[in-house]
C-alpha atoms as a PDB file:
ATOM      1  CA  UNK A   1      80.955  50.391 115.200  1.00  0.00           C
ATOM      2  CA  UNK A   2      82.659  53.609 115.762  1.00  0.00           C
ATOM      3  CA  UNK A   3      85.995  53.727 114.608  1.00  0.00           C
ATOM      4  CA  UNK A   4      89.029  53.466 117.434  1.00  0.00           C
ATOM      5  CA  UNK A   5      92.057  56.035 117.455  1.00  0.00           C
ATOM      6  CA  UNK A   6      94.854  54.794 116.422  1.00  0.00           C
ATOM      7  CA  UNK A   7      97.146  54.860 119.534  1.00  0.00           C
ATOM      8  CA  UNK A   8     100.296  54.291 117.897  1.00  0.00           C
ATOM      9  CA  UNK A   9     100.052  56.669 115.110  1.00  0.00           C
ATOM     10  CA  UNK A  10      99.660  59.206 117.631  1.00  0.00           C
ATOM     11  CA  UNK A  11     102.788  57.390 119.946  1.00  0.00           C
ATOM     12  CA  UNK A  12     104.869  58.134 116.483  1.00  0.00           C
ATOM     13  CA  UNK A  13     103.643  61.603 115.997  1.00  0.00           C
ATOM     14  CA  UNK A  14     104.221  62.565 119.598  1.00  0.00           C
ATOM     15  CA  UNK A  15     107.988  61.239 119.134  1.00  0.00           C
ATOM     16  CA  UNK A  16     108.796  63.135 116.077  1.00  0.00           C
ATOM     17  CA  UNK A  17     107.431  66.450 117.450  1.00  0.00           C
ATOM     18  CA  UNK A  18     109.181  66.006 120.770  1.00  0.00           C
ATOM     19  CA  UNK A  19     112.851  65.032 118.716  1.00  0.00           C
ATOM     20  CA  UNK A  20     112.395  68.118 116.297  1.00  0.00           C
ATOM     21  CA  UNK A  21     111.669  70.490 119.431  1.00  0.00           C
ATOM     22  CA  UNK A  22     115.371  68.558 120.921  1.00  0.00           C
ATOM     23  CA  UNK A  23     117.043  69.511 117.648  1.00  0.00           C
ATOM     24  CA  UNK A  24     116.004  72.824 116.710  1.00  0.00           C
ATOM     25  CA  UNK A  25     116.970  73.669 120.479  1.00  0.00           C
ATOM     26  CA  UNK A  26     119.720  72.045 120.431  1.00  0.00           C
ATOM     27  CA  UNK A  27     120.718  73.951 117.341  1.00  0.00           C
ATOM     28  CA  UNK A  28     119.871  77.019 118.732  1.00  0.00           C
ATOM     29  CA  UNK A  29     122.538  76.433 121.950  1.00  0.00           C
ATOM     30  CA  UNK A  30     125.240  75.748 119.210  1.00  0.00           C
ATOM     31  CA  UNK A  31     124.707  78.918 117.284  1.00  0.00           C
ATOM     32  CA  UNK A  32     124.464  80.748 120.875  1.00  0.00           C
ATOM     33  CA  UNK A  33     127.700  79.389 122.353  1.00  0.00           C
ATOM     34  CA  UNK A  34     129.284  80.049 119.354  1.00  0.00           C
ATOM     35  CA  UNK A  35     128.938  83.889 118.508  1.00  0.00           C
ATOM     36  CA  UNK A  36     129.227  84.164 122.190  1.00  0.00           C
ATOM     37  CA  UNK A  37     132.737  82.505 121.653  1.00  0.00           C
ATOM     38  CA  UNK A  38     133.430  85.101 118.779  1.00  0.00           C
ATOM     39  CA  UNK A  39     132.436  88.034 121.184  1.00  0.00           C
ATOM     40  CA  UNK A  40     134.072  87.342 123.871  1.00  0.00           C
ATOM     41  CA  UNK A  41     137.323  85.330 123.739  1.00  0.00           C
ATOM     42  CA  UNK A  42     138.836  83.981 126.344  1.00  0.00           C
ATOM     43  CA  UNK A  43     141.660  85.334 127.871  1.00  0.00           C
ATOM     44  CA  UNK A  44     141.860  83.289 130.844  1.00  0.00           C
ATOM     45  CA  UNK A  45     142.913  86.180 134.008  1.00  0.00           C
ATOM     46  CA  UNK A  46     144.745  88.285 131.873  1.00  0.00           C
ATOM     47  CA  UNK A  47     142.567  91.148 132.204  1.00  0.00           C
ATOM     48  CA  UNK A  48     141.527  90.301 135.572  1.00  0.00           C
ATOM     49  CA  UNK A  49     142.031  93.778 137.555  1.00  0.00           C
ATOM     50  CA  UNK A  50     141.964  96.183 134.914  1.00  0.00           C
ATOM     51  CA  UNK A  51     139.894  99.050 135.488  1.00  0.00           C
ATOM     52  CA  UNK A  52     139.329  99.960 131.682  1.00  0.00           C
ATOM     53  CA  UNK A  53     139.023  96.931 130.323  1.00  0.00           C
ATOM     54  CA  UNK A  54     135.432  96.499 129.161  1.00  0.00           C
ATOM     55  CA  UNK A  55     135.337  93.757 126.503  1.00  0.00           C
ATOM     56  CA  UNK A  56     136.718  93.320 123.165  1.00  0.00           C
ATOM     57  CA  UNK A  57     135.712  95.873 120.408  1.00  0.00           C
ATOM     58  CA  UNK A  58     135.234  94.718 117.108  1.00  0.00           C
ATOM     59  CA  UNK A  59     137.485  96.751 114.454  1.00  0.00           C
ATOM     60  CA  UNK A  60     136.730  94.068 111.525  1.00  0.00           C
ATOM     61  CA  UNK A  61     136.412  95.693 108.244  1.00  0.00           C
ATOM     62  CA  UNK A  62     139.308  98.370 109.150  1.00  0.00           C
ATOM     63  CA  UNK A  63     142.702  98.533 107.360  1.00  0.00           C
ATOM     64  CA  UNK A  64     144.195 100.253 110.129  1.00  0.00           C
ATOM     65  CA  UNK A  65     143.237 100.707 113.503  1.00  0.00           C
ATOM     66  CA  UNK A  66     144.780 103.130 116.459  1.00  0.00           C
ATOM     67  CA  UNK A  67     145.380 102.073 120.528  1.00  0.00           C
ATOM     68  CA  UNK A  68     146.329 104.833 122.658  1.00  0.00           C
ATOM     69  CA  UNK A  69     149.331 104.570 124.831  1.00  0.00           C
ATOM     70  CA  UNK A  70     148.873 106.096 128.196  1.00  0.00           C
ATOM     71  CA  UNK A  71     145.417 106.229 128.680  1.00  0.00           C
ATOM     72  CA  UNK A  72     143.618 106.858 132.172  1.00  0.00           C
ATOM     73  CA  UNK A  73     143.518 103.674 133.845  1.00  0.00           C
ATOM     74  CA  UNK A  74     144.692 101.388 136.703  1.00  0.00           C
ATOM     75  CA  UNK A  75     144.821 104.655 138.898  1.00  0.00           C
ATOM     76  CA  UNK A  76     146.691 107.182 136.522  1.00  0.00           C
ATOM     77  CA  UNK A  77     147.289 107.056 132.917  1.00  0.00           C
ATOM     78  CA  UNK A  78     148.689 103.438 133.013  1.00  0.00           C
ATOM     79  CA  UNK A  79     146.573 101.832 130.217  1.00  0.00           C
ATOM     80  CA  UNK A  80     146.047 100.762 126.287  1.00  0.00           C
ATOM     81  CA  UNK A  81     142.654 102.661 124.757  1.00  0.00           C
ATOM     82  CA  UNK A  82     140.880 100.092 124.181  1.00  0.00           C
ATOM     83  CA  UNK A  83     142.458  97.597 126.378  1.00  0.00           C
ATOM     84  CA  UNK A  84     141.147  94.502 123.835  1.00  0.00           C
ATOM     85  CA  UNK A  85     140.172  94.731 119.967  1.00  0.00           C
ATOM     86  CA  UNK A  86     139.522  91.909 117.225  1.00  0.00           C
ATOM     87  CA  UNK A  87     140.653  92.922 113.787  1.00  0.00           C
ATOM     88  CA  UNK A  88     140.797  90.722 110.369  1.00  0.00           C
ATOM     89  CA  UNK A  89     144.418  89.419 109.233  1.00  0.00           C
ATOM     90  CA  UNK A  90     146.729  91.830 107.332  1.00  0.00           C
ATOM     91  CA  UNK A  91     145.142  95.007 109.703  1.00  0.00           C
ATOM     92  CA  UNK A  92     147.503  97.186 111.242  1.00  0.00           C
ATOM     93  CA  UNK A  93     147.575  98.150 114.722  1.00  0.00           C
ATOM     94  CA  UNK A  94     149.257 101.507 115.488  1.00  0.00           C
ATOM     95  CA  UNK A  95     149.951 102.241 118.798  1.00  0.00           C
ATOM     96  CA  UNK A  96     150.172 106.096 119.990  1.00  0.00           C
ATOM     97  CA  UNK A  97     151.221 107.402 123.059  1.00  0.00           C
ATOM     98  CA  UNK A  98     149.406 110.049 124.654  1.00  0.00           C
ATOM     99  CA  UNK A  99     152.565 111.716 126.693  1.00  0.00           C
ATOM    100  CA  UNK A 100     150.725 110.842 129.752  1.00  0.00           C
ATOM    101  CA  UNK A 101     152.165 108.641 132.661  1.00  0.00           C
ATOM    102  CA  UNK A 102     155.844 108.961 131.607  1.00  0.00           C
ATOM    103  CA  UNK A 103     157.536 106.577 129.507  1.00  0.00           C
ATOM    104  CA  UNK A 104     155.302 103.069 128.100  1.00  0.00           C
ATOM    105  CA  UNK A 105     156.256 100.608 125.856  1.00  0.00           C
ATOM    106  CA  UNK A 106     154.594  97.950 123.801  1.00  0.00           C
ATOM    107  CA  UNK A 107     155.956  94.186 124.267  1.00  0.00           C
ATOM    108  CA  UNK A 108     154.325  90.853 122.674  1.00  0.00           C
ATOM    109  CA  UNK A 109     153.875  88.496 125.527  1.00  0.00           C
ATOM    110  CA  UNK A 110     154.710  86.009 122.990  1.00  0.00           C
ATOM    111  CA  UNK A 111     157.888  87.854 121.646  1.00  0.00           C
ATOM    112  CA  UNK A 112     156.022  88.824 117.765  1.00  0.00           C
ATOM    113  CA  UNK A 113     157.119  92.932 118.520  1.00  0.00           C
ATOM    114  CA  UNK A 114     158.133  95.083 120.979  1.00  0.00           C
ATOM    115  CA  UNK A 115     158.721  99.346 120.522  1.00  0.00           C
ATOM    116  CA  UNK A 116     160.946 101.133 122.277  1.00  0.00           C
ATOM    117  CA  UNK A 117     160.329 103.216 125.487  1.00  0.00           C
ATOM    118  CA  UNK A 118     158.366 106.510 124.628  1.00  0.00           C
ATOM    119  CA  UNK A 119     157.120 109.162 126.980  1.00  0.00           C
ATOM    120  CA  UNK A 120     156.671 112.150 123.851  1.00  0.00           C
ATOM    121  CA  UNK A 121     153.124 112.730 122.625  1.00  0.00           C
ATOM    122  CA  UNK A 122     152.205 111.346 119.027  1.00  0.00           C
ATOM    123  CA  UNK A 123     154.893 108.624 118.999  1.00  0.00           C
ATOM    124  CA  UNK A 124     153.648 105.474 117.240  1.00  0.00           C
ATOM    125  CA  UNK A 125     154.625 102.051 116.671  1.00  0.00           C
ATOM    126  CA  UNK A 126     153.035  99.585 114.161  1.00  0.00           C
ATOM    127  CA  UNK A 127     152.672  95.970 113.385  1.00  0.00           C
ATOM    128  CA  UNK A 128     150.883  94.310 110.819  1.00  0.00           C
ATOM    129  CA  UNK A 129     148.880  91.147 112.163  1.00  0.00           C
ATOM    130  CA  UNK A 130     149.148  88.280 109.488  1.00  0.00           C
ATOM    131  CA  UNK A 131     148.110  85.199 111.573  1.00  0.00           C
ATOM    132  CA  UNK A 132     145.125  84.624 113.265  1.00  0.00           C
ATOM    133  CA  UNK A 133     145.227  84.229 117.082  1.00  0.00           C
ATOM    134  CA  UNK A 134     144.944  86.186 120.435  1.00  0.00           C
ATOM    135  CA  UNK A 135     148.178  88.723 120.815  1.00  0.00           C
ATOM    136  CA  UNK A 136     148.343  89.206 124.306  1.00  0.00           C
ATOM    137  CA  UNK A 137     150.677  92.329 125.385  1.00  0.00           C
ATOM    138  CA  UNK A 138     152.153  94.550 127.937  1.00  0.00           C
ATOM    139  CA  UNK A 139     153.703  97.785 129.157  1.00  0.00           C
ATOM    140  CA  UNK A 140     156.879  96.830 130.785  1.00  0.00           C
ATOM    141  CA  UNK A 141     157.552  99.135 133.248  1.00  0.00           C
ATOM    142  CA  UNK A 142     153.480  99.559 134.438  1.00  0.00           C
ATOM    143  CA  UNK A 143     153.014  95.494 133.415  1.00  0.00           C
ATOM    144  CA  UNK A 144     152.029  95.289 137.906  1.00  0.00           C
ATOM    145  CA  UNK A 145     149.837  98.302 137.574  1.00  0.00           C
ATOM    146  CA  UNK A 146     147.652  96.330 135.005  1.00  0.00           C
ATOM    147  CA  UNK A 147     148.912  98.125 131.848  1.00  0.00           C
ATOM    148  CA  UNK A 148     147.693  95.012 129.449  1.00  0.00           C
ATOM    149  CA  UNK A 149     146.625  94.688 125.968  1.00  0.00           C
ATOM    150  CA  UNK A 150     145.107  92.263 123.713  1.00  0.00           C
ATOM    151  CA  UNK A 151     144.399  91.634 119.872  1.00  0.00           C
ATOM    152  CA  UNK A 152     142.380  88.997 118.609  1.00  0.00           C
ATOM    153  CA  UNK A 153     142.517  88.358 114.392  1.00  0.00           C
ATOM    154  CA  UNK A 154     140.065  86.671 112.736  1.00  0.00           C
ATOM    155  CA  UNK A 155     136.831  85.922 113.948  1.00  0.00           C
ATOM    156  CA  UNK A 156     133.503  88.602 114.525  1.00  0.00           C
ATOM    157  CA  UNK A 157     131.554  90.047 117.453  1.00  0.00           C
ATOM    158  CA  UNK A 158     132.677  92.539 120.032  1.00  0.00           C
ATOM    159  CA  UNK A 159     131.777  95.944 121.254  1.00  0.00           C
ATOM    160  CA  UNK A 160     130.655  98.354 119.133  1.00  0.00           C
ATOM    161  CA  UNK A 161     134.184 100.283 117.984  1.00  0.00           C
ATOM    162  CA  UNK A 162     132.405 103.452 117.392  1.00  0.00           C
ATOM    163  CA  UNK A 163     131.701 104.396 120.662  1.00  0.00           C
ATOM    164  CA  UNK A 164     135.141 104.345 121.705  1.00  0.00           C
ATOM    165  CA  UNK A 165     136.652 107.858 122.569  1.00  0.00           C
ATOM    166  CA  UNK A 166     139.848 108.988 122.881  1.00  0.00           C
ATOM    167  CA  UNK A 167     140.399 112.315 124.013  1.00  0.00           C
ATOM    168  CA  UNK A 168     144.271 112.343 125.065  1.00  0.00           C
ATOM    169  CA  UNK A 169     144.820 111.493 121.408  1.00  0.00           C
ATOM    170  CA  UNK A 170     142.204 114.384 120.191  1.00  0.00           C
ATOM    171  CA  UNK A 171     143.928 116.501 122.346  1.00  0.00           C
ATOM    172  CA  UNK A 172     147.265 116.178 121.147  1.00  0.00           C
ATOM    173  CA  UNK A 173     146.066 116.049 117.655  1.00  0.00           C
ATOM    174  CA  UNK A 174     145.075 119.639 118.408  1.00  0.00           C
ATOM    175  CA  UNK A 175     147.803 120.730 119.849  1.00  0.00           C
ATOM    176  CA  UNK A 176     149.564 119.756 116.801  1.00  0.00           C
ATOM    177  CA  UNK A 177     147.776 121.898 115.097  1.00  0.00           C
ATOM    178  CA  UNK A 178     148.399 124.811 117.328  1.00  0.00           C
ATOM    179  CA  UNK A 179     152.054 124.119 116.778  1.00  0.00           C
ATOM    180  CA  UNK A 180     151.922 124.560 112.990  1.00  0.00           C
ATOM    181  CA  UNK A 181     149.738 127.837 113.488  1.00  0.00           C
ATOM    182  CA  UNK A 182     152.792 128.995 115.639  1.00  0.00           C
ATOM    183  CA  UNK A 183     154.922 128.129 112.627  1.00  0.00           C
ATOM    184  CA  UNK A 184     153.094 129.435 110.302  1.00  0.00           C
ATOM    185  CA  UNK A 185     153.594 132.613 112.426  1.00  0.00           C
ATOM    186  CA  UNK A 186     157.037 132.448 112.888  1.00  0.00           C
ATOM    187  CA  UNK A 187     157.271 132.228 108.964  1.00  0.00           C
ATOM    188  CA  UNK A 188     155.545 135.454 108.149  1.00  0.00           C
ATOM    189  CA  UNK A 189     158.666 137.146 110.222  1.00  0.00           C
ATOM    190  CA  UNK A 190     161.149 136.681 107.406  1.00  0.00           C
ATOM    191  CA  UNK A 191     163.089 138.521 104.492  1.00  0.00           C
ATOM    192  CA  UNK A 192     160.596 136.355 101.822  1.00  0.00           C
ATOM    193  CA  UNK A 193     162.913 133.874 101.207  1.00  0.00           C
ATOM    194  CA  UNK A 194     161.680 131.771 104.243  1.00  0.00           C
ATOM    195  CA  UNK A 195     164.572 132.457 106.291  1.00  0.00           C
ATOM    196  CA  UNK A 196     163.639 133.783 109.694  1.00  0.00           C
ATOM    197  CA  UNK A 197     165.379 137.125 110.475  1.00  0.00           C
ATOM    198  CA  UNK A 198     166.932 136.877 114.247  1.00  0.00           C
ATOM    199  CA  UNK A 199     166.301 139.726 116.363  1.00  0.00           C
ATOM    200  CA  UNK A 200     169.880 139.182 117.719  1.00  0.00           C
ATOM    201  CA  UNK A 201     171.159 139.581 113.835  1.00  0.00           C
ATOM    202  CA  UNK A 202     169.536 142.903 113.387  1.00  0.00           C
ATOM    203  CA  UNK A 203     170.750 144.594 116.409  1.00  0.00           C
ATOM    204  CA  UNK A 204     174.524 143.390 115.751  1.00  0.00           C
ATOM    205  CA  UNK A 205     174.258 144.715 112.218  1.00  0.00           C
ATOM    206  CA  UNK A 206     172.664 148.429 113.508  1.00  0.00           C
ATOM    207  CA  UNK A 207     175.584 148.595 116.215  1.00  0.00           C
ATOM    208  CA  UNK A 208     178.143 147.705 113.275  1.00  0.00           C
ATOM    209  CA  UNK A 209     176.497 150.310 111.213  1.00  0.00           C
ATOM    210  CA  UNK A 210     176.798 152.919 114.484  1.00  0.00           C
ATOM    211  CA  UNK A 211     179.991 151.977 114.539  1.00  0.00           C
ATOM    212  CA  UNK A 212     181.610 152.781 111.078  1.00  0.00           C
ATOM    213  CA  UNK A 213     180.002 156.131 110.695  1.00  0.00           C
ATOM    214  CA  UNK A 214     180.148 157.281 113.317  1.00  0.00           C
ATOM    215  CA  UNK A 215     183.862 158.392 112.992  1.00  0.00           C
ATOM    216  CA  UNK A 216     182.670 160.025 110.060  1.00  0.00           C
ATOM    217  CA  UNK A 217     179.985 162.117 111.387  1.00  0.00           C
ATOM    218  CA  UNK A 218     182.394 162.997 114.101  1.00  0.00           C
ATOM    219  CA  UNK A 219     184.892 164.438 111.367  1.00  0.00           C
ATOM    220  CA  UNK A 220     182.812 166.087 109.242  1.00  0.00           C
ATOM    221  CA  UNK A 221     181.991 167.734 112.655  1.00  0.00           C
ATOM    222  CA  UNK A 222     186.178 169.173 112.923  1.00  0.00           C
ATOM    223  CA  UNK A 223     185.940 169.972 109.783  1.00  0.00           C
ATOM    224  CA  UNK A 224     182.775 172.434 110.499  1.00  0.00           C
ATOM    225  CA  UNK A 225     184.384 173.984 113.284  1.00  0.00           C
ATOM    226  CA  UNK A 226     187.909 174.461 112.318  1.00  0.00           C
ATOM    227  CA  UNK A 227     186.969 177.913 109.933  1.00  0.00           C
ATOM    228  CA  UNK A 228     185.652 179.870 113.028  1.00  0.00           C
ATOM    229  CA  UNK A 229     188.699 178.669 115.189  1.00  0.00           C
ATOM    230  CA  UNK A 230     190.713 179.782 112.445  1.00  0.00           C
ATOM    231  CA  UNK A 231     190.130 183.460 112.207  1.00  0.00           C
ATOM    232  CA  UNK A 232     192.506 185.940 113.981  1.00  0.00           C
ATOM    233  CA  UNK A 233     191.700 187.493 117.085  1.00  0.00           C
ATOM    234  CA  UNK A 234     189.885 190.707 117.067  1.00  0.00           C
ATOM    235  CA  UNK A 235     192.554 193.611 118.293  1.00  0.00           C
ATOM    236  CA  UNK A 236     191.454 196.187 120.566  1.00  0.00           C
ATOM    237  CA  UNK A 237     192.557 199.744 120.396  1.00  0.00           C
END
C-alpha cells in the first residue's frame, strides 16, 4: 500500500506559517508607526498655514542649538528658522534675531519663557529645556501672520539639521566682523595709548596756539621797526 499524506500535519504546518507571517507583519507596523511617531509629532493645526514650516529637524546630540528670529516667511520676514526642531533634555535653544521684519519676540504658549521685544540684529534669548514635551511658541505681535515655533525634547527622527541654512544670521555675523575691522581702524588713529585723537581737539589746540603767539610775533615785529623810525630826518641845504 502506498503510504497516505498526512492531512493534518500539513493543516498544522499551514497554521503556524500563516500566524508567523501575521506576527512578523504585525511587528513590522508597530516599529513603522512608531519612528514615524518620533519623526513627526503631532502638533495638531498649529503649523497649519505656515509657509516655512517643513517638518521637524532633528538637533539630538547638540548642546546648544540656534533659531533665527525674523526669517523670510509668511510673506516677509515673519518667521522662526527652522520653524520646528527636536532636541535631547538639558539642550539649549538660543534664539537670534535677524533685524529683519521689525520688532519679534519669543513667548511659550504654555507660559515656560518669554524675551522681550527685539528688532536689533544679533540679539538672543536662551532657555534651557529640562522636561521632555512639545514647546509650542509664538511671536506676539506677527502670532496672525503665522510667526510659530515648536520644540520637541526627547525622542529621535526628524529632518536632517544639516541642511538647514541661515543666511540672515551669516550675514549679520559678517557684518560683525566688518564692524570690528572698522574698529580696528579707528584704533590705529591714536596717540598709542588707545585713546582716539578728535579731529575737533586738534584744531582747537592749533587755534589756541595761533592765538598766544601771535601777539608775540606781532611785537617782535615793533620792535624791528622802531630803529629806522627812530633816526632824525635828513636836512637839506
Amino acid at each position: 500500500m502506498s503510504a497516505q499524506p498526512n492531512r493534518s500535519t500539513d493543516r498544522r504546518a499551514f497554521l503556524r506559517r500563516t500566524a508567523t507571517g501575521i506576527g512578523a507583519a504585525a511587528t513590522i507596523g508597530l516599529a513603522s508607526d512608531t519612528v514615524a511617531a518620533q519623526s513627526d509629532p503631532d502638533y495638531g493645526d498649529w503649523f497649519e498655514g505656515v509657509s516655512n514650516f517643513e517638518g521637524t529637524y532633528d538637533y539630538t546630540g547638540q548642546s546648544e542649538v540656534t533659531v533665527a528670529v525674523g526669517s523670510e516667511a509668511n510673506g516677509g520676514y515673519f518667521g522662526f528658522g527652522p520653524a520646528a526642531i527636536r532636541v535631547d533634555p538639558g539642550t539649549t535653544v538660543i534664539w537670534e534675531w535677524t533685524g529683519e521684519g521689525n520688532s519679534h519676540n519669543v513667548v511659550a504658549e504654555d507660559g515656560s519663557f518669554e524675551s522681550e521685544l527685539y528688532s536689533a540684529p544679533g540679539e538672543t534669548f536662551e532657555h534651557t529645556f529640562e522636561s521632555e514635551g512639545m514647546y509650542k511658541y509664538y511671536c506676539v505681535p506677527h502670532r496672525s501672520l503665522g510667526m510659530l515655533g515648536a520644540v520637541v525634547v526627547g525622542g529621535s527622527g526628524g529632518l536632517d539639521s544639516s541642511q538647514v541654512e541661515q543666511p540672515l544670521l551669516e550675514a549679520s555675523g559678517e557684518g560683525g566682523e566688518s564692524d570690528a575691522e572698522s574698529d580696528g581702524d579707528s584704533e590705529s588713529d591714536s596717540d598709542g595709548s588707545g585713546t582716539p585723537i578728535s579731529f575737533e581737539i586738534g584744531t582747537f589746540i592749533t587755534i589756541l596756539a595761533l592765538g598766544i603767539l601771535s601777539p608775540i610775533f606781532f611785537g617782535i615785529f615793533l620792535l624791528l621797526q622802531e630803529p629806522e623810525s627812530a633816526e632824525p630826518p635828513t636836512r637839506t641845504e
